[in-house]
C-alpha atoms as a PDB file:
ATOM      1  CA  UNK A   1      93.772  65.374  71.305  1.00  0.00           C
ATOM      2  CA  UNK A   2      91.930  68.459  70.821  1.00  0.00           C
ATOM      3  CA  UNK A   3      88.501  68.729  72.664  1.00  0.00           C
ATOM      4  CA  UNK A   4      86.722  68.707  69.523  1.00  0.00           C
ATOM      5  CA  UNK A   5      88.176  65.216  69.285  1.00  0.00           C
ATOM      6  CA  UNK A   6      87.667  64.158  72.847  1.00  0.00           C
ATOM      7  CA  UNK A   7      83.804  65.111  72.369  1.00  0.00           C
ATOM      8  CA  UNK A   8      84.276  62.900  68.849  1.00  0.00           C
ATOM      9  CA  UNK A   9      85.682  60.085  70.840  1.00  0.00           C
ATOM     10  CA  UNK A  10      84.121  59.198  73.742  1.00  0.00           C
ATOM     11  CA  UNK A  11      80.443  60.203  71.964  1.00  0.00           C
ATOM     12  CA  UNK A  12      81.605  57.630  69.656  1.00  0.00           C
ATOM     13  CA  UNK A  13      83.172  55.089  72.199  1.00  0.00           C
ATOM     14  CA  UNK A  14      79.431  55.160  73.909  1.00  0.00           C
ATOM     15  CA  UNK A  15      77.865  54.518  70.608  1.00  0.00           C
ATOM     16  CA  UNK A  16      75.915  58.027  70.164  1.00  0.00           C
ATOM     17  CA  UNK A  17      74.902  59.682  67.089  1.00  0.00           C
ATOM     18  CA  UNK A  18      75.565  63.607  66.677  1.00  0.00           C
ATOM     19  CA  UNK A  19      72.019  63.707  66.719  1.00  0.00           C
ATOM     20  CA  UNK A  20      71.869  61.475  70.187  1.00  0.00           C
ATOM     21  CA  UNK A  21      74.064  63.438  72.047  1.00  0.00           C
ATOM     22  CA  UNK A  22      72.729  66.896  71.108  1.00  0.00           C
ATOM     23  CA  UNK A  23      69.329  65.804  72.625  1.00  0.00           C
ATOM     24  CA  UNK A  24      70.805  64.079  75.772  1.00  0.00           C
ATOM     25  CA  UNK A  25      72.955  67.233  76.145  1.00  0.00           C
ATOM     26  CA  UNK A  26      70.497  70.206  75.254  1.00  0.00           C
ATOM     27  CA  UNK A  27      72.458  71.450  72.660  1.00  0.00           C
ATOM     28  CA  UNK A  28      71.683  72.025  68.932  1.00  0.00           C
ATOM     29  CA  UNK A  29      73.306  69.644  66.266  1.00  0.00           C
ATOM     30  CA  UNK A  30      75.121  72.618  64.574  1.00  0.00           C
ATOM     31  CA  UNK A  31      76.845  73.891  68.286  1.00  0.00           C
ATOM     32  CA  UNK A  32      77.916  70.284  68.607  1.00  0.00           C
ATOM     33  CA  UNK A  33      78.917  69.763  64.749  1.00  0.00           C
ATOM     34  CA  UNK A  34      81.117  72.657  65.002  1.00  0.00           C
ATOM     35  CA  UNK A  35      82.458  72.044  68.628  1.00  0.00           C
ATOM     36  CA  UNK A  36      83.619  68.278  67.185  1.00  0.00           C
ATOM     37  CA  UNK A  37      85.292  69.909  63.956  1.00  0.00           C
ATOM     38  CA  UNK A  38      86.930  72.564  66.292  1.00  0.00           C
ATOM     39  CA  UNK A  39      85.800  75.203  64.593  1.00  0.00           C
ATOM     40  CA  UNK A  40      84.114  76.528  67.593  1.00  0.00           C
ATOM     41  CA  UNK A  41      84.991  76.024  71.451  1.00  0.00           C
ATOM     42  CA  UNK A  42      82.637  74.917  73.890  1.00  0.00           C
ATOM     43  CA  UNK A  43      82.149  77.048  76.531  1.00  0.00           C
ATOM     44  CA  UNK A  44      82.476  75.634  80.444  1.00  0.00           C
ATOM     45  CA  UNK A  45      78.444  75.119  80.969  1.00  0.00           C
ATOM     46  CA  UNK A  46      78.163  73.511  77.532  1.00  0.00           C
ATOM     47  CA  UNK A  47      81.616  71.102  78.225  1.00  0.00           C
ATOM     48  CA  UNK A  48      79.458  70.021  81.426  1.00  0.00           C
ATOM     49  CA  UNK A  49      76.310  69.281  79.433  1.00  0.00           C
ATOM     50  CA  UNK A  50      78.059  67.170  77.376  1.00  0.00           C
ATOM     51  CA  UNK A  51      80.172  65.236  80.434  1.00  0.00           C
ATOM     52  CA  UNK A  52      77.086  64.762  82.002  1.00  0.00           C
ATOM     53  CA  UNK A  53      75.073  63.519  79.208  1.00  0.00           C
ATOM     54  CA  UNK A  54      77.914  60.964  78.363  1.00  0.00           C
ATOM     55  CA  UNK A  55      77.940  60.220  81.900  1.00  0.00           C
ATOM     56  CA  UNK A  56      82.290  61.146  82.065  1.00  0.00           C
ATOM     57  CA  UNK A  57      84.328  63.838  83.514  1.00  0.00           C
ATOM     58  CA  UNK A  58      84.254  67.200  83.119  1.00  0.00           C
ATOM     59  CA  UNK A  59      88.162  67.237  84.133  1.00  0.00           C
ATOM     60  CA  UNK A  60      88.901  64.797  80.802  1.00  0.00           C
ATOM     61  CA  UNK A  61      88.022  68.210  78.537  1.00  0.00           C
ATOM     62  CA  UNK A  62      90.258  70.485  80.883  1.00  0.00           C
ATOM     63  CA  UNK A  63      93.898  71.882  79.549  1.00  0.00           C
ATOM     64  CA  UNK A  64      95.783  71.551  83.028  1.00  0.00           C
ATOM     65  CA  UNK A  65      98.380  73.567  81.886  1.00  0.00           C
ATOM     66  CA  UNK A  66     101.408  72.566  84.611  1.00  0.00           C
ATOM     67  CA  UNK A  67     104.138  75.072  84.025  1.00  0.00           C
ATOM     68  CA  UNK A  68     105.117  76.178  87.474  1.00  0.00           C
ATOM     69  CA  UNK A  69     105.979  74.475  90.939  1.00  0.00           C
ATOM     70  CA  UNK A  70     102.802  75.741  92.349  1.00  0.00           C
ATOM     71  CA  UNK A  71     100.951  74.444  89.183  1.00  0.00           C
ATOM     72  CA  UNK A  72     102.084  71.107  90.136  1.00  0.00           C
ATOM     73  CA  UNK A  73     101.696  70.844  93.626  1.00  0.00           C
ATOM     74  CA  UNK A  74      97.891  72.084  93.194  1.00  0.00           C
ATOM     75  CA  UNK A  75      96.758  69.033  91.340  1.00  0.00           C
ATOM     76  CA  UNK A  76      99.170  67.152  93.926  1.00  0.00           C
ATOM     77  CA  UNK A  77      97.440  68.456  97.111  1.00  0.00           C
ATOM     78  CA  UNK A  78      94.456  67.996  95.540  1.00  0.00           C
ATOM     79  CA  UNK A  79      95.033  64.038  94.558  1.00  0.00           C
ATOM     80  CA  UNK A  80      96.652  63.758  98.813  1.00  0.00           C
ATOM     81  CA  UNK A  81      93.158  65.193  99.774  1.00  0.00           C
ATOM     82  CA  UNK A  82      90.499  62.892  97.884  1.00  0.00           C
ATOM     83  CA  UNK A  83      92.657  60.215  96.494  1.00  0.00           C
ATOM     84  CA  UNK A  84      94.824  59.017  99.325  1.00  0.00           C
ATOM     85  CA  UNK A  85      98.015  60.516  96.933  1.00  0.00           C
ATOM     86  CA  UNK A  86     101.053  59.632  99.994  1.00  0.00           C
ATOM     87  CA  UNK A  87     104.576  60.797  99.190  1.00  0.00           C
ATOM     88  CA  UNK A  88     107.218  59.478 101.118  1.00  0.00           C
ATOM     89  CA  UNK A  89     111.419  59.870 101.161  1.00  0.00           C
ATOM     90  CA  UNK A  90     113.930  57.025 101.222  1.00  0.00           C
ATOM     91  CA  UNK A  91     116.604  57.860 102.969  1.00  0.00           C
ATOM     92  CA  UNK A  92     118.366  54.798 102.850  1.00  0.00           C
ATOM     93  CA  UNK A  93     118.586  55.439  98.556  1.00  0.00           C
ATOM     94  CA  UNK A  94     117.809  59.520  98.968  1.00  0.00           C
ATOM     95  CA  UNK A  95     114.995  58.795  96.703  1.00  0.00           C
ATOM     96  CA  UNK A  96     111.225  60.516  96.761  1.00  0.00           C
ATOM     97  CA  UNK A  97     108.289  59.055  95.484  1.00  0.00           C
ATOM     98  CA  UNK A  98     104.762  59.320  95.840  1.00  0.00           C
ATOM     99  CA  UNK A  99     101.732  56.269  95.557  1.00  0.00           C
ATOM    100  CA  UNK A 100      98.349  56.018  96.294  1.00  0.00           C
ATOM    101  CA  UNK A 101      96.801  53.864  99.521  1.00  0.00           C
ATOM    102  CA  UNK A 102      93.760  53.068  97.195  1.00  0.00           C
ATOM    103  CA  UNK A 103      94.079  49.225  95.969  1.00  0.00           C
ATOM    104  CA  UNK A 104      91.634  50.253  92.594  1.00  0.00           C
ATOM    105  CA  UNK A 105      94.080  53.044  90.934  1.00  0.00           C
ATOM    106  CA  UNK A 106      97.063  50.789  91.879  1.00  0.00           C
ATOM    107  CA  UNK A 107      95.966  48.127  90.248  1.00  0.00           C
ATOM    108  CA  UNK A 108      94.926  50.689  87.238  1.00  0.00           C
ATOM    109  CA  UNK A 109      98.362  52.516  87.384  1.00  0.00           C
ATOM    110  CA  UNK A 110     100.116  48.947  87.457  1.00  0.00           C
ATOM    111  CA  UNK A 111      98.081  47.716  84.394  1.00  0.00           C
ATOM    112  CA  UNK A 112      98.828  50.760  82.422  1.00  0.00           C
ATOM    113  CA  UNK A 113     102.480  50.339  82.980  1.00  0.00           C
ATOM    114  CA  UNK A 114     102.710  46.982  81.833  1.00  0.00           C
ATOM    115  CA  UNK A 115     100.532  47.652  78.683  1.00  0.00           C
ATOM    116  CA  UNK A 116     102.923  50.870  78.204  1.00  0.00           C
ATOM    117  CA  UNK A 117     106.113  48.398  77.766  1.00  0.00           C
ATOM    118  CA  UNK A 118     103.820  46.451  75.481  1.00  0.00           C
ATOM    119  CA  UNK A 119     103.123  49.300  73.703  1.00  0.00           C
ATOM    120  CA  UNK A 120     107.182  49.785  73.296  1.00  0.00           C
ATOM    121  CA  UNK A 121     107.632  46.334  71.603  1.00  0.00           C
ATOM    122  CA  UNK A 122     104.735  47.478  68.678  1.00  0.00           C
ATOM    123  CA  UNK A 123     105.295  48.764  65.345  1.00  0.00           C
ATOM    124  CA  UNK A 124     106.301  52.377  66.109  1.00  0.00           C
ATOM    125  CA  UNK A 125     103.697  53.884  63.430  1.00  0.00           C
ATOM    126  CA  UNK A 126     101.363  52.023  65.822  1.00  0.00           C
ATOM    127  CA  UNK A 127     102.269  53.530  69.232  1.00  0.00           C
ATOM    128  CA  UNK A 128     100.851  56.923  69.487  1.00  0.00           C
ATOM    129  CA  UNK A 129      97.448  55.734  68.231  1.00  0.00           C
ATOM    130  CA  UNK A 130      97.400  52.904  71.079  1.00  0.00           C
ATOM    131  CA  UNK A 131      99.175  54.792  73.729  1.00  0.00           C
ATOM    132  CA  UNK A 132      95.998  57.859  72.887  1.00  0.00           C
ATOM    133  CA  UNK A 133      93.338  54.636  73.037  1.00  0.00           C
ATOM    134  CA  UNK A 134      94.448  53.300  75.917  1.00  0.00           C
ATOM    135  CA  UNK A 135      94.538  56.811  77.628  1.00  0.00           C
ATOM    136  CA  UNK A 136      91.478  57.465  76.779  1.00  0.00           C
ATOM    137  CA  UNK A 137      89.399  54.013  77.765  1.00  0.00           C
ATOM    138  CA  UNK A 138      91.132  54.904  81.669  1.00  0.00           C
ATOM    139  CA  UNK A 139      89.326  58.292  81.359  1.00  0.00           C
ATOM    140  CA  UNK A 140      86.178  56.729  80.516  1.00  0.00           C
ATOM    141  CA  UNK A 141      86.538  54.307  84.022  1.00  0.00           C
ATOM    142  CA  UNK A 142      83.784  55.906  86.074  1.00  0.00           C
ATOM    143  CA  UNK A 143      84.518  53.967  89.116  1.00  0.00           C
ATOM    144  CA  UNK A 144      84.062  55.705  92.127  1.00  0.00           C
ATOM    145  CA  UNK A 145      87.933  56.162  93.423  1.00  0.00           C
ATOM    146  CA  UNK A 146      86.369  55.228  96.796  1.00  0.00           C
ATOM    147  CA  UNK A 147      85.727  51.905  95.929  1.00  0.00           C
ATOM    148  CA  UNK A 148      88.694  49.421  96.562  1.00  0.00           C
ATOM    149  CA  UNK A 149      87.372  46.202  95.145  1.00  0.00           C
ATOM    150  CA  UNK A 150      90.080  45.220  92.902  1.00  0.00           C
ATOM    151  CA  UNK A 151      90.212  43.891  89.217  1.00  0.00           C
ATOM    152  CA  UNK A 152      91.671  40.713  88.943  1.00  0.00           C
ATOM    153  CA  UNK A 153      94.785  40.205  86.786  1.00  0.00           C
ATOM    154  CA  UNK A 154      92.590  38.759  83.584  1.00  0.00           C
ATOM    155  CA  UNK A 155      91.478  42.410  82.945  1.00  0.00           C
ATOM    156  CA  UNK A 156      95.016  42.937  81.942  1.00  0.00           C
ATOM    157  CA  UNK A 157      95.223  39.689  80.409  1.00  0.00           C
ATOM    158  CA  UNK A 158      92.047  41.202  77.963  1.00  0.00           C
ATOM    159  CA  UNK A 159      93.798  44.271  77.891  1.00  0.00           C
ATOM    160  CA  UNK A 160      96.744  42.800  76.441  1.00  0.00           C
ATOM    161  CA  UNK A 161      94.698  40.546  73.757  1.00  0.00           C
ATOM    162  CA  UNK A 162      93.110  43.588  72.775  1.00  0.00           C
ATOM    163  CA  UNK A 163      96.169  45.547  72.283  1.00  0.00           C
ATOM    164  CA  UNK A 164      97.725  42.727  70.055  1.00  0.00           C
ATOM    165  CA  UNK A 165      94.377  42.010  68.226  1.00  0.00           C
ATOM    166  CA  UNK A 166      94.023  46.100  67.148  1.00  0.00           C
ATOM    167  CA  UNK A 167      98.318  46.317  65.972  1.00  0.00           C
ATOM    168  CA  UNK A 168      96.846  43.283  63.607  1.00  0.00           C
ATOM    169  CA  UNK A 169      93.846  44.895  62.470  1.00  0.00           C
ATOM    170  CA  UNK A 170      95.956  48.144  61.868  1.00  0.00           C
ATOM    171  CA  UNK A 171      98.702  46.041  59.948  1.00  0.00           C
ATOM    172  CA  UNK A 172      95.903  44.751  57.488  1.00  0.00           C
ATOM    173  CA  UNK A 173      94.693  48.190  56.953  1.00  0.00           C
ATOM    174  CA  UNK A 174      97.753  49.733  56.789  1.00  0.00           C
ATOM    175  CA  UNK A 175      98.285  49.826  53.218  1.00  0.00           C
ATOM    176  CA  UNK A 176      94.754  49.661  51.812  1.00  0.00           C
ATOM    177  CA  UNK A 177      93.062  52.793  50.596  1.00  0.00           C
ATOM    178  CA  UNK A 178      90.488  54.734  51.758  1.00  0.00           C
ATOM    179  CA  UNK A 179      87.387  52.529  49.820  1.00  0.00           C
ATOM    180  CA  UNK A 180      89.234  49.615  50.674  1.00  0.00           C
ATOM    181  CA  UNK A 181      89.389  50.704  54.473  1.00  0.00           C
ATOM    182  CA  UNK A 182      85.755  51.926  54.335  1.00  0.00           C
ATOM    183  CA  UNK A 183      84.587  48.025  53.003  1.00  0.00           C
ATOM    184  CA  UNK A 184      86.586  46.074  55.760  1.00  0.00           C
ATOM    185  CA  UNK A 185      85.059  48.174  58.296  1.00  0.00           C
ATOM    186  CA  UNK A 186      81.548  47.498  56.881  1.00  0.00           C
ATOM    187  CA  UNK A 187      82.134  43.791  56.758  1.00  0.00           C
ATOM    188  CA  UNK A 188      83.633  43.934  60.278  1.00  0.00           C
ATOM    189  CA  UNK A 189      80.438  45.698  61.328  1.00  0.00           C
ATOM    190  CA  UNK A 190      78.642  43.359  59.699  1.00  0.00           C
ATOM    191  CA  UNK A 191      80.348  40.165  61.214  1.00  0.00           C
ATOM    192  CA  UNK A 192      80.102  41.394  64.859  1.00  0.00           C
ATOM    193  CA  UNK A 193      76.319  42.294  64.337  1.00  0.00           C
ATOM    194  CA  UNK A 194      75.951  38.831  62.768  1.00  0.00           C
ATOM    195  CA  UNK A 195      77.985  37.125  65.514  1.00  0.00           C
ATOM    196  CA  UNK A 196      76.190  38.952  68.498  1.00  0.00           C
ATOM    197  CA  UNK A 197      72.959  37.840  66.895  1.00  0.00           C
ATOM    198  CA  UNK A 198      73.477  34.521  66.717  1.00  0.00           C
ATOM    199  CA  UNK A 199      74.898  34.776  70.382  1.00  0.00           C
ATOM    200  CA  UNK A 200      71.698  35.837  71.427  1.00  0.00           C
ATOM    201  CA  UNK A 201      69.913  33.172  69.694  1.00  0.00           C
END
């Protein structure tokens, strides 16, 4: 994803307007119009006003560009000094490996895994679209990494109905055009607004 997109996304995933964010963030609706269509690129300062206002990472707009050993071993050392990162050798198999001591991003790593081999057994036109959602809902997980209270297994159990409720939604829409698409979203919109309503009542 480009950042223009990542802005797009997660301003979108937290349900604000162009409009919404600008304010939050202290920019003007055109900077931010033109940083989402990528026809301009946000500066550093402005990349943090907009992290901040949508309450994320900075880091999730960074290009870690890993090309060399040292490259590599940076963001390593880095992840062994505030995220309990331990490597270790095997030399009963001669194999290396690295994990975390932190209970929270194993269970996170774990869950990804398993919805990655899910991912494997979806209709291929499918995959790159969840594989990028799923991505990007773990970047939006503000949980302090010094936490350790775990999630239990049913948020993978969610996770999973999720995955296999969106691969149907994208099968139905598949093949419709562009108006046609643009109706079943409205009536979805409408449905779930309906439904949460009556919820309430």
């Amino acid at each position: 994803m480009t950042t223009g997109e990542k802005i797009r996304y997660f301003r979108t995933s937290h349900e604000l307007t162009q409009e919404q964010l600008a304010s939050q963030s202290g920019l003007s609706i055109s900077a931010l119009q033109k940083y989402e269509s990528d026809e301009r690129k946000p500066k550093p300062e402005q990349l943090l006003k907009i992290s901040d206002a949508l309450g994320i990472s900075i880091n999730i707009f960074m290009d870690f560009d890993i090309r060399t050993v040292s490259d590599l071993f940076s963001l390593l050392f880095r992840m062994e000094e505030q995220a309990n990162l331990r490597f270790y050798k095997d030399t009963t198999t001669d194999t290396v490996g690295i994990y975390f001591e932190n209970e929270y991003i194993t269970e996170k790593i774990s869950s990804y895994a398993e919805m990655l081999r899910e991912i494997d057994s979806m209709n291929p036109s499918h995959q790159e679209l969840m594989h990028t959602k799923i991505q990007n809902e773990l970047l939006n997980d503000n949980t302090s990494i010094q936490e350790v209270s775990v999630t239990t297994s049913s948020s993978h159990k969610d996770a999973s109905s999720s995955l296999a409720v969106e691969e149907k939604l994208l099968d139905i829409i598949s093949d419709c055009t562009p108006a046609e698409q643009e109706q079943i979203l409205d009536a979805l919109t409408f449905l779930k607004n309906w439904m949460r309503t009556a919820k309430e009542k």
